[in-house]
Protein backbone atom coordinates (compact mmCIF):
# COMPACT_ATOMS: atom_id res chain seq x y z
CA UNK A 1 91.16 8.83 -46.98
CA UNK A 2 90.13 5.16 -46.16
CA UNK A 3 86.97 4.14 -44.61
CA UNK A 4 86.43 4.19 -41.22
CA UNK A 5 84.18 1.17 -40.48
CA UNK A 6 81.06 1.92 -42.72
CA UNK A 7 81.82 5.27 -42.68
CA UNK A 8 82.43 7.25 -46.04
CA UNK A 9 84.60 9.36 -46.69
CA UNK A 10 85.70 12.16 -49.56
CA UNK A 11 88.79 9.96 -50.68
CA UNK A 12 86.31 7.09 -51.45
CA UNK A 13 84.12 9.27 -53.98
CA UNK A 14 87.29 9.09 -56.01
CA UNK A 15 86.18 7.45 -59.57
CA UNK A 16 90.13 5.88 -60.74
CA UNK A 17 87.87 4.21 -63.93
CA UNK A 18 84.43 3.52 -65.40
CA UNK A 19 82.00 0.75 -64.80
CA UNK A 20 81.23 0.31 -68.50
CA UNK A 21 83.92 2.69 -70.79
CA UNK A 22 82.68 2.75 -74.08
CA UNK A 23 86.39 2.05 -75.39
CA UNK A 24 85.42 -1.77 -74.22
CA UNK A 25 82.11 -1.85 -77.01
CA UNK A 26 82.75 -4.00 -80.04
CA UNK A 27 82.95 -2.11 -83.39
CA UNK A 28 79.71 -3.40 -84.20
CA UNK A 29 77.58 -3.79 -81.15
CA UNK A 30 75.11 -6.47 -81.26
CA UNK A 31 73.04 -4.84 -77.87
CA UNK A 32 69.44 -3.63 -78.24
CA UNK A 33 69.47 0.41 -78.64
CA UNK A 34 67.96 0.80 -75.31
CA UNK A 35 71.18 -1.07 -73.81
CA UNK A 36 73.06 0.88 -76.14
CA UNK A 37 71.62 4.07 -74.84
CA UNK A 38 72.37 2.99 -70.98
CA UNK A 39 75.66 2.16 -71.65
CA UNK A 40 76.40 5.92 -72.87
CA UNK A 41 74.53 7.03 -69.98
CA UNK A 42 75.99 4.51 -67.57
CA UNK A 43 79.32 6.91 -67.51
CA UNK A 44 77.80 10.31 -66.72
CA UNK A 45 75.25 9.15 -64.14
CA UNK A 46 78.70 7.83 -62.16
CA UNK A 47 79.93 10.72 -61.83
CA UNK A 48 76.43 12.98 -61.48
CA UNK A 49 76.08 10.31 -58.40
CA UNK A 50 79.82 10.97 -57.04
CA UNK A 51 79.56 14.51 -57.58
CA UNK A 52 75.70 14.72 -55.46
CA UNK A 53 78.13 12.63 -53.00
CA UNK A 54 80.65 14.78 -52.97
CA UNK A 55 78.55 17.82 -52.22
CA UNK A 56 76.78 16.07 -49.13
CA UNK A 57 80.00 15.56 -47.50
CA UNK A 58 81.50 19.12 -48.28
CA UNK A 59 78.34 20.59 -46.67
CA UNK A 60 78.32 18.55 -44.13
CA UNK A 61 78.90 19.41 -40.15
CA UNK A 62 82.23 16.95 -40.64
CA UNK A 63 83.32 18.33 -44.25
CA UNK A 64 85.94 20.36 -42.76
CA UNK A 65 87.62 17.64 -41.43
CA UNK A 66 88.12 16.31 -44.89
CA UNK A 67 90.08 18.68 -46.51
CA UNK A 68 93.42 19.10 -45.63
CA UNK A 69 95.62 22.00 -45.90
CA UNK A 70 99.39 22.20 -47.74
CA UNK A 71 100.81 21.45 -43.85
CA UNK A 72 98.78 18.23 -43.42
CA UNK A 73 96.08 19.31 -41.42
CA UNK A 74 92.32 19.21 -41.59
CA UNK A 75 91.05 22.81 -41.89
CA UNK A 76 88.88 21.88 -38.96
CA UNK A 77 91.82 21.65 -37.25
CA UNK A 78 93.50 24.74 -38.36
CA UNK A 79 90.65 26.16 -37.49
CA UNK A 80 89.84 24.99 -33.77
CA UNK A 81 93.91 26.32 -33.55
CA UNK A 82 94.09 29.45 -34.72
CA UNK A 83 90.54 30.73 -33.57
CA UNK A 84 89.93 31.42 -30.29
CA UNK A 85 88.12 32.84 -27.86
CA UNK A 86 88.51 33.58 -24.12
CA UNK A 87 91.33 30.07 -23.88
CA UNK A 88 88.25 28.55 -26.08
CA UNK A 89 87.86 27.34 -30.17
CA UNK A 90 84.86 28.78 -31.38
CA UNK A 91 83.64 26.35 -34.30
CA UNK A 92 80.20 28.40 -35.33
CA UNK A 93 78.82 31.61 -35.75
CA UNK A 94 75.52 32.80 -36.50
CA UNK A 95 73.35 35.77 -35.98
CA UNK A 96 70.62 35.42 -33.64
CA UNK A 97 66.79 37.50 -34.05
CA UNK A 98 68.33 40.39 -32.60
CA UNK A 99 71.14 40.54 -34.98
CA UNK A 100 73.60 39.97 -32.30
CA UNK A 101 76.78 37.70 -33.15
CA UNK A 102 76.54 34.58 -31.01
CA UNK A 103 79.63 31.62 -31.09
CA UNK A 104 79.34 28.38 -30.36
CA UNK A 105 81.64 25.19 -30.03
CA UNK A 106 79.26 22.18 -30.73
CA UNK A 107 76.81 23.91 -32.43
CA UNK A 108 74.00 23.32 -29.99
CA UNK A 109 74.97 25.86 -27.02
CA UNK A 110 74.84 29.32 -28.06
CA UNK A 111 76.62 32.49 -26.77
CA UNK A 112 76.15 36.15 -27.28
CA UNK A 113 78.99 37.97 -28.39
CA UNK A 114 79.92 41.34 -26.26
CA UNK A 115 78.06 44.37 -27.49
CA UNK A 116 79.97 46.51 -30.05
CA UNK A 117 78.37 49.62 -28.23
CA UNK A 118 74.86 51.47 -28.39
CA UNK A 119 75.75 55.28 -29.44
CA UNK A 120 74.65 57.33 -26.20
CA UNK A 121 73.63 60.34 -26.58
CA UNK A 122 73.31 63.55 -23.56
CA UNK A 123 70.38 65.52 -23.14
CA UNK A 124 71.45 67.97 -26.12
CA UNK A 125 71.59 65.28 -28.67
CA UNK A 126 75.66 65.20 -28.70
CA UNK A 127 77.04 61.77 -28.64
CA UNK A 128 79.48 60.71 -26.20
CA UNK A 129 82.67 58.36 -26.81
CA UNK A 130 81.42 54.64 -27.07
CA UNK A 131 82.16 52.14 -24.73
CA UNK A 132 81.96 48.13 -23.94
CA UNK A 133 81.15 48.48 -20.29
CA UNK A 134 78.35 50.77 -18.97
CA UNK A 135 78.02 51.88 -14.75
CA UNK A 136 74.08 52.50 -14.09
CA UNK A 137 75.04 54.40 -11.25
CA UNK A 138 72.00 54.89 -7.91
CA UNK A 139 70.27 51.99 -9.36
CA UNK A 140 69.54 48.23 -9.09
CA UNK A 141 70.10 46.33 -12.46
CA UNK A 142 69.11 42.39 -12.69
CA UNK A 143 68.98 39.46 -15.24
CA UNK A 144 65.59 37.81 -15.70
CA UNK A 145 67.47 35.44 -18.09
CA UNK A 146 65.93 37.10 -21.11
CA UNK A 147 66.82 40.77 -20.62
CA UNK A 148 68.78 42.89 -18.44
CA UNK A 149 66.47 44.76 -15.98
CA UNK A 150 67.63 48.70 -14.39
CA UNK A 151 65.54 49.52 -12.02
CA UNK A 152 64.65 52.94 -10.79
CA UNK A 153 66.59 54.85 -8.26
CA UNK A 154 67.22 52.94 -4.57
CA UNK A 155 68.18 54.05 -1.29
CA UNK A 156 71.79 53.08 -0.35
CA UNK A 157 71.32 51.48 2.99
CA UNK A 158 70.01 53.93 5.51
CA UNK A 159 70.65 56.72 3.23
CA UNK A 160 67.09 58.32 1.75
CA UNK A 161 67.74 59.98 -1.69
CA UNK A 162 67.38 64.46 -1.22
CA UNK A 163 65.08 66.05 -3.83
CA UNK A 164 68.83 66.99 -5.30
CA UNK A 165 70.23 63.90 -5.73
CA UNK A 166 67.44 63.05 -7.26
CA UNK A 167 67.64 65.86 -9.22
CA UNK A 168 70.73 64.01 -10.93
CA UNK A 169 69.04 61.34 -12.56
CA UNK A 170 66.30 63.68 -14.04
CA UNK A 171 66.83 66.54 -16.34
CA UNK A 172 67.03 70.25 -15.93
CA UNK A 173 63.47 71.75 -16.18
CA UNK A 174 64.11 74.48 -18.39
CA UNK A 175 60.95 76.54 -17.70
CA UNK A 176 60.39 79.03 -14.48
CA UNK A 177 57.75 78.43 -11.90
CA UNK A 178 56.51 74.76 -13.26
CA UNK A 179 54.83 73.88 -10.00
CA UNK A 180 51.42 74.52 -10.24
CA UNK A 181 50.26 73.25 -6.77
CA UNK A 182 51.99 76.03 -5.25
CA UNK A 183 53.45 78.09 -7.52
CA UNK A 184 54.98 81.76 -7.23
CA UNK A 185 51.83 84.41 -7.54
CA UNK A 186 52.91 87.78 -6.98
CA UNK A 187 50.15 89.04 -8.79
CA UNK A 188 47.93 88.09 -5.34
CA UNK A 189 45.04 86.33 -7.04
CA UNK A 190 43.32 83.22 -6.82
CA UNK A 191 41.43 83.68 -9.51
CA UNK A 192 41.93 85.35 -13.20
CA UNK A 193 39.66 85.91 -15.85
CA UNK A 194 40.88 87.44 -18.67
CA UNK A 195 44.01 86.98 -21.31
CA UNK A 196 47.47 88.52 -19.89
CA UNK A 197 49.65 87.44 -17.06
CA UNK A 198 48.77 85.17 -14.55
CA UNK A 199 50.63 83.11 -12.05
CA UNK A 200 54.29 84.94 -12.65
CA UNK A 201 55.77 83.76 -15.90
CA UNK A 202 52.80 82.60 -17.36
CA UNK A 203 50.68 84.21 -19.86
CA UNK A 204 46.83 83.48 -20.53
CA UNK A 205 45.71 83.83 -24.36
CA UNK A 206 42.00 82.80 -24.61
CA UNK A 207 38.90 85.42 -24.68
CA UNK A 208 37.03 84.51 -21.56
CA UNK A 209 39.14 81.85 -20.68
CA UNK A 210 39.90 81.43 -16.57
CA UNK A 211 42.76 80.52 -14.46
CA UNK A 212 42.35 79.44 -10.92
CA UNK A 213 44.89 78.63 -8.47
CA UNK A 214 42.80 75.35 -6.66
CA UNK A 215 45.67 74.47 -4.04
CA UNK A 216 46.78 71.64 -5.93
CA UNK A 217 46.61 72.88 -9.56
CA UNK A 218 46.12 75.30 -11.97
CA UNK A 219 42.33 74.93 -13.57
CA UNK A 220 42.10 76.29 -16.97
CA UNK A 221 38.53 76.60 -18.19
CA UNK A 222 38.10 77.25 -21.77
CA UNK A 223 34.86 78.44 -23.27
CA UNK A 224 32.86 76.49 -25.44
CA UNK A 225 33.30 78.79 -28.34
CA UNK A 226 37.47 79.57 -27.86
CA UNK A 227 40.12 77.12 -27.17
CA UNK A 228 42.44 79.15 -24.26
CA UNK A 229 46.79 78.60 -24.16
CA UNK A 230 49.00 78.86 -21.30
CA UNK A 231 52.49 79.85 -22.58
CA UNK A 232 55.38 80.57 -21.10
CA UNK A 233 57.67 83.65 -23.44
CA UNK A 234 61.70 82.41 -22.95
CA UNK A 235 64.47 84.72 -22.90
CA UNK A 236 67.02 82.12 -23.82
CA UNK A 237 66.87 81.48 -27.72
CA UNK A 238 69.62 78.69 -27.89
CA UNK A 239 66.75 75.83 -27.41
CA UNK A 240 65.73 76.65 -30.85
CA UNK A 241 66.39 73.48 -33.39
CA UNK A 242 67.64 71.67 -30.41
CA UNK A 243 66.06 68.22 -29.25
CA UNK A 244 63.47 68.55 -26.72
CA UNK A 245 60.42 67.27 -24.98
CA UNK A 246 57.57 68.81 -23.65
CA UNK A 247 55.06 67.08 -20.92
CA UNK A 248 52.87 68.27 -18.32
CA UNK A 249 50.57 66.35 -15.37
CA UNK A 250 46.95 66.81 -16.65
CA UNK A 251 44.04 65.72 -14.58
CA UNK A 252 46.25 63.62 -12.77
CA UNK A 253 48.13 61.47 -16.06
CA UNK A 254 51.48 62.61 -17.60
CA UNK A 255 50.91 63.85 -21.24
CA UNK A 256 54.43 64.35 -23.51
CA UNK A 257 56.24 64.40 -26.91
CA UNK A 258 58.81 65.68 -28.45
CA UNK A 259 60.89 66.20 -31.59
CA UNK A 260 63.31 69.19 -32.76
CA UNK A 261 62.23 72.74 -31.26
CA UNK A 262 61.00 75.23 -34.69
CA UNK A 263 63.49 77.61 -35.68
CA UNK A 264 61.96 79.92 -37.70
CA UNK A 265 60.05 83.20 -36.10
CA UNK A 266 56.43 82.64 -36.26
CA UNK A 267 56.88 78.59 -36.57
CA UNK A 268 54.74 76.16 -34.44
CA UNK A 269 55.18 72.60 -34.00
CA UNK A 270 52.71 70.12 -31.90
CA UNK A 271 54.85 67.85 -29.27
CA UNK A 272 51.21 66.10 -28.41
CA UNK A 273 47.73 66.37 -28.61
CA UNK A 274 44.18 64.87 -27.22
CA UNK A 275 40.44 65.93 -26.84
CA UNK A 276 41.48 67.97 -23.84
CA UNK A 277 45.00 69.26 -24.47
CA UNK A 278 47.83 70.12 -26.98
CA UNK A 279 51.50 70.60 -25.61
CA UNK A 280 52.87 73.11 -28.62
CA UNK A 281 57.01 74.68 -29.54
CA UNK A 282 56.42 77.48 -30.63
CA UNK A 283 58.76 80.85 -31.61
CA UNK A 284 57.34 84.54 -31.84
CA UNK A 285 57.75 86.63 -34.29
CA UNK A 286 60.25 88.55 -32.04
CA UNK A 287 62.55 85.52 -32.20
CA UNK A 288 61.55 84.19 -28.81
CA UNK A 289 60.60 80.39 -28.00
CA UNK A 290 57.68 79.68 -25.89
CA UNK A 291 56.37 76.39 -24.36
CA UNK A 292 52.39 76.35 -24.55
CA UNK A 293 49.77 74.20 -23.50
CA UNK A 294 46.62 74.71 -24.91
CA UNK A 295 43.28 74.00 -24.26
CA UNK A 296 40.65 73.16 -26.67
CA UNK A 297 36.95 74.96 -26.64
CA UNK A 298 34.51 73.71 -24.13
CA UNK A 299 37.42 72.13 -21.93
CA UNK A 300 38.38 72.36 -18.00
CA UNK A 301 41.39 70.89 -17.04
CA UNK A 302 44.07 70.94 -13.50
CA UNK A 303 47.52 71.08 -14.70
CA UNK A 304 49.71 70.01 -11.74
CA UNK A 305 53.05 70.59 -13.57
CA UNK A 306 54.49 71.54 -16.53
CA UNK A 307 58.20 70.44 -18.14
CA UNK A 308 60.82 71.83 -21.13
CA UNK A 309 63.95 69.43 -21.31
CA UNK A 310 66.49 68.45 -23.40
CA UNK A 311 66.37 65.67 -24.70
CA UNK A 312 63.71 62.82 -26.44
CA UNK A 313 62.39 60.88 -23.06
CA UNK A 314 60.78 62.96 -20.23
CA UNK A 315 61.46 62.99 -16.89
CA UNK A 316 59.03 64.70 -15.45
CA UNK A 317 57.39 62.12 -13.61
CA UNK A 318 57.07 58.45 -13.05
CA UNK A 319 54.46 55.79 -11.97
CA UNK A 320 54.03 54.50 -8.94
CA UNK A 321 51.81 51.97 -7.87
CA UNK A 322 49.31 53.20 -10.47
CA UNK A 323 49.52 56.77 -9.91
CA UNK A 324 51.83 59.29 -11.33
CA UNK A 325 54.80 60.92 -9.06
CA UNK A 326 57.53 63.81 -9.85
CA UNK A 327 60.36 62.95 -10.58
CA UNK A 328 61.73 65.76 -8.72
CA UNK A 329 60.65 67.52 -5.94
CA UNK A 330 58.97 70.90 -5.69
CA UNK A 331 61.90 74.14 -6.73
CA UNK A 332 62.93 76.24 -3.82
CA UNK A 333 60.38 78.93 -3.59
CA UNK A 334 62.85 81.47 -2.36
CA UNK A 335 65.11 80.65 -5.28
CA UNK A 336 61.76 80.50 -7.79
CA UNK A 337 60.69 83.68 -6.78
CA UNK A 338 64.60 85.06 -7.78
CA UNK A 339 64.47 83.86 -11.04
CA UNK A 340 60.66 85.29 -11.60
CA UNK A 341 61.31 89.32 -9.92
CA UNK A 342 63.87 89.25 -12.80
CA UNK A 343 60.80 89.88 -14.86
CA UNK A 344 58.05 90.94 -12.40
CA UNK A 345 58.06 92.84 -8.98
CA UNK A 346 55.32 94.49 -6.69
CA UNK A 347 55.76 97.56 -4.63
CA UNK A 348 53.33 97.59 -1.87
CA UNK A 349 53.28 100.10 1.13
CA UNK A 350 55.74 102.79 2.50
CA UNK A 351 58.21 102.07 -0.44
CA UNK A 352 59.51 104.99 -2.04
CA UNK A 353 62.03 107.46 -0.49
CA UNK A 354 62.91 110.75 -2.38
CA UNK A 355 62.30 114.53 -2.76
CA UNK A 356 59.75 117.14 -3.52
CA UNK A 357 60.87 119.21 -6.29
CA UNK A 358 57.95 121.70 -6.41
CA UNK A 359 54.36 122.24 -5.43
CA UNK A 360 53.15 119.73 -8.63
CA UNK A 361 56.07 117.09 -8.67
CA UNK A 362 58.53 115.05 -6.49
CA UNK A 363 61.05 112.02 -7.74
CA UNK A 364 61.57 109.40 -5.47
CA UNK A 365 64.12 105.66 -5.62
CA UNK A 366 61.47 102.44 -5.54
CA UNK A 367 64.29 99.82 -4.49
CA UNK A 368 64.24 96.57 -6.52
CA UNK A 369 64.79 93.30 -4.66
CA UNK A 370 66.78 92.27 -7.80
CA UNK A 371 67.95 93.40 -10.90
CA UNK A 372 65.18 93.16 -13.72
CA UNK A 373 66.18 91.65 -17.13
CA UNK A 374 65.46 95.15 -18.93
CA UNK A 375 63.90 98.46 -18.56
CA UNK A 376 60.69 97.92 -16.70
CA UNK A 377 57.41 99.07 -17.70
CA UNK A 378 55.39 100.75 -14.34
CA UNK A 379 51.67 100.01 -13.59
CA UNK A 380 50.27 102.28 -10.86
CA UNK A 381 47.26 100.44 -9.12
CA UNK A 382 46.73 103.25 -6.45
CA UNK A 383 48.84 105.99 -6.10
CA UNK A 384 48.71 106.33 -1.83
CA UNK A 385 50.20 109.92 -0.70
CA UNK A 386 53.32 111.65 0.66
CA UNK A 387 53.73 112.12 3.98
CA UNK A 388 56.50 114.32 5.18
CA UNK A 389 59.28 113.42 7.91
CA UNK A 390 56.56 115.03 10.76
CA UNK A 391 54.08 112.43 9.10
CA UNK A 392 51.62 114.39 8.08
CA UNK A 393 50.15 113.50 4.38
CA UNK A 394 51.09 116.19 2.06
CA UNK A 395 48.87 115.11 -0.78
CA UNK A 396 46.22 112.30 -1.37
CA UNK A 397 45.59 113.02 -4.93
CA UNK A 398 49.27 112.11 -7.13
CA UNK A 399 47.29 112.24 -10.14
CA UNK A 400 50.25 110.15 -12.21
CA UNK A 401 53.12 108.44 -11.78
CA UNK A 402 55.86 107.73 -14.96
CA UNK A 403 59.07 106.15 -15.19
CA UNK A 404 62.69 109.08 -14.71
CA UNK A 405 65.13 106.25 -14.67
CA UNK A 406 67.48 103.81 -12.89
CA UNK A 407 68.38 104.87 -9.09
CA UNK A 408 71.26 103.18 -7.36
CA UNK A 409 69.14 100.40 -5.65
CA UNK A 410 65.95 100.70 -7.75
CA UNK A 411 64.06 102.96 -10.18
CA UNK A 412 62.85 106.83 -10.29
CA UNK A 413 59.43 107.54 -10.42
CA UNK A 414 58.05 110.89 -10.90
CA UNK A 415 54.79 111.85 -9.28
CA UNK A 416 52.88 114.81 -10.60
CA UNK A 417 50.18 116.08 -8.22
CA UNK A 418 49.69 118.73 -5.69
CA UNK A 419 52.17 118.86 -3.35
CA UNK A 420 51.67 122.40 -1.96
CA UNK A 421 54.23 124.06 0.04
CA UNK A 422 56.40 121.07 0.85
CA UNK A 423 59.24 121.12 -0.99
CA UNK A 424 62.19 118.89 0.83
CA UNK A 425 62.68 115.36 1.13
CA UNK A 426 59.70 112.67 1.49
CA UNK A 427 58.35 108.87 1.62
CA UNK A 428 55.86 107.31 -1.34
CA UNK A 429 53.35 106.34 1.40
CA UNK A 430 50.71 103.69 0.54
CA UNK A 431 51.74 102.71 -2.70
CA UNK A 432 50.32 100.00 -5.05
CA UNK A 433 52.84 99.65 -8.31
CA UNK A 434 53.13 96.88 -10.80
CA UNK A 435 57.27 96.49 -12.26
CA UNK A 436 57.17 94.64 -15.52
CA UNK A 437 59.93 93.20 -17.29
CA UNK A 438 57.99 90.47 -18.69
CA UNK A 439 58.29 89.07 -22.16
């Protein structure tokens, strides 16, 4: 190529001959050696110079223009033709700090390629098909100019968002009764002091550890010498090895973590801990996975709420103005209470209709409000008396009370006492019995 102006160009790095070839020395050379010597060098320095020249111009923003394909075009302008993007030749490429692809035509304006797809996962850890365009559906998204912004979910003109819909964009609480400011307590107390059952579903383990029911929470008081745990025993063992995350609202501030739920029977695994609490995975020796949150010595803490999900972010509860909020509201209590009388129901009263076998025994139906899980194991509290259809109490003194099997509706007790010479049918007056399916 000729020059353009002062311009310079590959074609005029071409060397056609040698300043000073060393065919044109004399046979004898009369020159000093050091002339001698820059003669010989005078040849190789040319074309070290055209070379460094040459190099400059190959690497340089217009070097493209310069070399010319078997057609008779610049590869620049092969290029600019055959690459395109959106009607537009794309000239560079680089990757920017986030490792994203961004194209440019003059080099000085930069634009981020469309994302090749982040791999989305559901709340069980299975990933879904990948896709270049995602919906955030119930939700206002913006552009600061540095980062795309989704905000949480907004009303939809006059429309206020139910506790179920927004339900939708939280998970599934996996465990029963997880309310603690007003939680299902068939049990009847406010206050309990010792390990076993508590609020229904929930079992204390702690020596002289207490759990009181405050209105607005559930304060667990360790003593200064045991550490106390609140667990919940599930019947479902499909959560095990599955990703999860635990939290819970302690003293008013969300506490969570998660990970992969333990497998093996007798396995624990620690989802979080502090000075106060630890959220622990844990599975029984009977196969059975339990969610615990335990309490170190010496502590008191007010555990609002408690949550098991699927998945590795919770969604439990959000922040609001500073303070911490539920993400969804409080269960049904007609619909909690279901789910717990699967494992736990009270008889109380004038509950049991049946018949007086003999002057020492009678069997009589205790209906169930719902089917129990499994064979339940009876607790009589107070035993009451029989009165017969003219209502006059038979016997005072049932002196025990154990399990004859399933009834239509309910279960047969058998009462052993004196019963005297009443033999015909008769109603369980006065009862107090305990119906235990838990875990």
């Amino acid at each position: 190529m000729a020059e353009e102006g002062n311009k310079t160009t590959i074609a005029d790095l071409k060397i056609n001959s040698f300043q000073n070839p060393v065919e044109n020395l004399p046979d004898r050379p009369t020159m000093s050696a050091a002339e001698l010597k820059r003669h010989f060098d005078s040849n190789s320095e040319e074309l070290r110079e055209a070379f460094n020249k040459l190099i400059d111009r190959l690497t340089g923003r217009e070097g493209a223009g310069e070399i010319f394909t078997a057609a008779g075009i610049s590869v620049e302008v092969a290029l600019g033709d055959r690459v395109q993007w959106n009607g537009m030749g794309v000239k560079f490429i680089r990757l920017n700090a986030d490792r994203v692809l961004e194209t440019s035509e003059d080099g000085e304006t930069w634009e981020a390629t469309g994302s090749s797809g982040h791999v989305i996962l559901d709340r069980e850890g299975n990933a879904l098909p990948q896709r270049s365009r995602m919906i955030f559906d119930q939700c206002e998204v913006t552009d600061d100019g540095e980062k795309t912004i989704i905000h949480g979910i907004k009303a939809e003109g006059n429309h206020t968002h139910t506790p179920h819909s927004i339900g939708a964009a939280s998970n599934p609480n996996l465990l029963d009764n997880w309310y603690f400011a007003d939680p299902i307590n068939q049990r009847g107390n406010t206050v309990y002091n010792s390990s076993g059952y508590t609020v229904d579903r929930w079992k204390m383990f702690g020596e002289g550890a207490t759990t009181s029911l405050t209105g607005s929470a559930l304060k667990i008081a360790a003593t200064s010498s045991a550490n106390a745990e609140l667990i919940q025993i599930m019947e479902d063992k499909s959560i095990k090895g599955k990703r999860v995350t635990l939290s819970a609202v302690v003293n008013g501030a969300v506490v969570s973590g998660g990970g992969d739920f333990p497998t093996e029977n007798g396995a624990a695994v620690v989802f979080y801990v502090d000075e106060n609490v630890a959220l622990i995975a844990r599975v029984f020796d009977t196969g059975h996975p339990t969610f615990g949150v335990w309490i170190n010595p010496g502590k008191t803490v007010d555990i609002q709420a408690v949550k098991l999900e699927y998945g590795a972010q919770q969604t439990l509860a959000r922040q609001e103005n500073g303070a911490w909020v539920l993400n969804d509201a409080p269960t049904n209590k007609q619909q909690e209470l279901a789910k717990c009388q699967r494992y736990f129901q009270i008889a109380r009263g004038d509950y049991g209709y049946g018949f007086i076998v003999s002057n020492t025994e009678g069997y009589f139906e205790v209906p169930l409000v719902t089917t129990m899980r499994t064979m339940p194991v009876i607790t009589v509290n107070s035993y009451g008396g029989i009165p017969m259809k003219s209502g006059v109490i038979v016997n005072t003194s049932i002196t025990s009370c154990t399990f004859a099997g399933m009834g239509r509706n309910g279960i047969i007790l058998k009462a052993t006492g004196t019963m005297g010479d009443n033999v015909g049918v008769a109603t369980w007056a006065s009862i107090n019995i305990d119906i235990s399916a838990d875990l």
